[in-house]
C-alpha atoms as a PDB file:
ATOM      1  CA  UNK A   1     134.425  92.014 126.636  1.00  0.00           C
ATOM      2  CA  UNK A   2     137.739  91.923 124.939  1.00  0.00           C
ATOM      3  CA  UNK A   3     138.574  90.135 121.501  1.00  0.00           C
ATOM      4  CA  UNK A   4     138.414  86.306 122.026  1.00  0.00           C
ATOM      5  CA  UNK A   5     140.908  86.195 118.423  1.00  0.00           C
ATOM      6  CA  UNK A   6     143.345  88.574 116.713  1.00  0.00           C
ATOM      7  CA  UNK A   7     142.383  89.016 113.105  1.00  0.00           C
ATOM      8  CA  UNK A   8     146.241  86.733 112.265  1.00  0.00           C
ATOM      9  CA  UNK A   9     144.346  83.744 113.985  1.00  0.00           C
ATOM     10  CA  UNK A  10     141.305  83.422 111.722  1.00  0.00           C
ATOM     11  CA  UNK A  11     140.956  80.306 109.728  1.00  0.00           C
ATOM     12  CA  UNK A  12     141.147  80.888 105.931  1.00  0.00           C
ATOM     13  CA  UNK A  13     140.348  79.022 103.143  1.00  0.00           C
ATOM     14  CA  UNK A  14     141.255  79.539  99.176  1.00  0.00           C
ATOM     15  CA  UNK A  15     138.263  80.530  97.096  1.00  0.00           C
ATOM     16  CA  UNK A  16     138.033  77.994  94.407  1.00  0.00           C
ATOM     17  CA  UNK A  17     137.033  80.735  91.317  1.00  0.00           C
ATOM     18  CA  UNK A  18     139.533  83.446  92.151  1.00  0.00           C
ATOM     19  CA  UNK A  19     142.220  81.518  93.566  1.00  0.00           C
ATOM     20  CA  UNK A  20     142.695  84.072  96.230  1.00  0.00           C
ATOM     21  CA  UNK A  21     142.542  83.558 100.010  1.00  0.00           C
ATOM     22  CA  UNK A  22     139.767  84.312 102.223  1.00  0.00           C
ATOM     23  CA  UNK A  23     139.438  84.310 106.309  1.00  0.00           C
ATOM     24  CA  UNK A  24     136.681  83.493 108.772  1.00  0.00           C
ATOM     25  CA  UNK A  25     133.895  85.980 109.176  1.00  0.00           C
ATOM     26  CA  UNK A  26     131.457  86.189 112.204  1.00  0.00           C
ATOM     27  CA  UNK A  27     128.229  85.608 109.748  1.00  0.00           C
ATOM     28  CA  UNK A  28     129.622  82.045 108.664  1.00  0.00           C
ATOM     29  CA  UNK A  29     130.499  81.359 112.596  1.00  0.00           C
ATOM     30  CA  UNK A  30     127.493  78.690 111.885  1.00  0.00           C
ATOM     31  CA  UNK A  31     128.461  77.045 108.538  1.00  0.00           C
ATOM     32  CA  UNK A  32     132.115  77.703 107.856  1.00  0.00           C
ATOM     33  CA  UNK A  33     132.472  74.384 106.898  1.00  0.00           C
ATOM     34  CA  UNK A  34     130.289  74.846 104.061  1.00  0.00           C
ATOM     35  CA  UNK A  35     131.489  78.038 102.799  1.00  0.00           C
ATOM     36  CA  UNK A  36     133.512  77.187  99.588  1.00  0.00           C
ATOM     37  CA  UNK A  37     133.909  80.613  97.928  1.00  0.00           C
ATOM     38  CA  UNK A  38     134.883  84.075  99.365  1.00  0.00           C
ATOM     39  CA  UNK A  39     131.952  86.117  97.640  1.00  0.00           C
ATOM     40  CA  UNK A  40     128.805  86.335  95.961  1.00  0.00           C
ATOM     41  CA  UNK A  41     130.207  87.408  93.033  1.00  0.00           C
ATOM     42  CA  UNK A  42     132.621  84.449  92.928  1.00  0.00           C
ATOM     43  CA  UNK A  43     129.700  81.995  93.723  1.00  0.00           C
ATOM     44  CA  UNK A  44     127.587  82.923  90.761  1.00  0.00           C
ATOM     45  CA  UNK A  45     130.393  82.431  88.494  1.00  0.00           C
ATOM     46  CA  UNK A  46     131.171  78.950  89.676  1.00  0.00           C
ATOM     47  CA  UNK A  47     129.627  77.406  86.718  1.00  0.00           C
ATOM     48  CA  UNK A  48     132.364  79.587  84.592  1.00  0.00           C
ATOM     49  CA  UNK A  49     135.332  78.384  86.556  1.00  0.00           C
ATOM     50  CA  UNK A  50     134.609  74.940  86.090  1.00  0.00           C
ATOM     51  CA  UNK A  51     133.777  75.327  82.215  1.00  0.00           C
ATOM     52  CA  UNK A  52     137.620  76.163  81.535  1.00  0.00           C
ATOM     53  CA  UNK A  53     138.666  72.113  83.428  1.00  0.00           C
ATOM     54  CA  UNK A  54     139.098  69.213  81.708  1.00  0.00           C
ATOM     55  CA  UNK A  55     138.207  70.406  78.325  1.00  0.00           C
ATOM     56  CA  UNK A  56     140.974  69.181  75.546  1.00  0.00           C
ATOM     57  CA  UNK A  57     142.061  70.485  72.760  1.00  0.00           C
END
């Protein structure tokens, strides 16, 4: 049948390594409220992201 959703009305959420937004994809129909970053590649470096906070000087 026809599209149930235009591609505008997609949730989105901001990808806390890159900073950059990300939208709603049929494979995370399931557990979109668990996704917290837009990529693999931005999931592995998670650990490198967080490094950089709350360190001093």
């Amino acid at each position: 049948m026809g599209r149930v959703r235009s591609k505008s009305d997609l949730p989105t959420k901001i990808c806390p390594v890159c900073q950059r937004p990300f939208t709603w994809r049929k494979k995370w129909q399931d557990c979109w409220e668990d996704v917290k970053y837009c990529s693999e590649r931005c999931r592995r470096r998670r650990s490198e992201a967080s490094k950089g906070l709350g360190t001093g000087d």
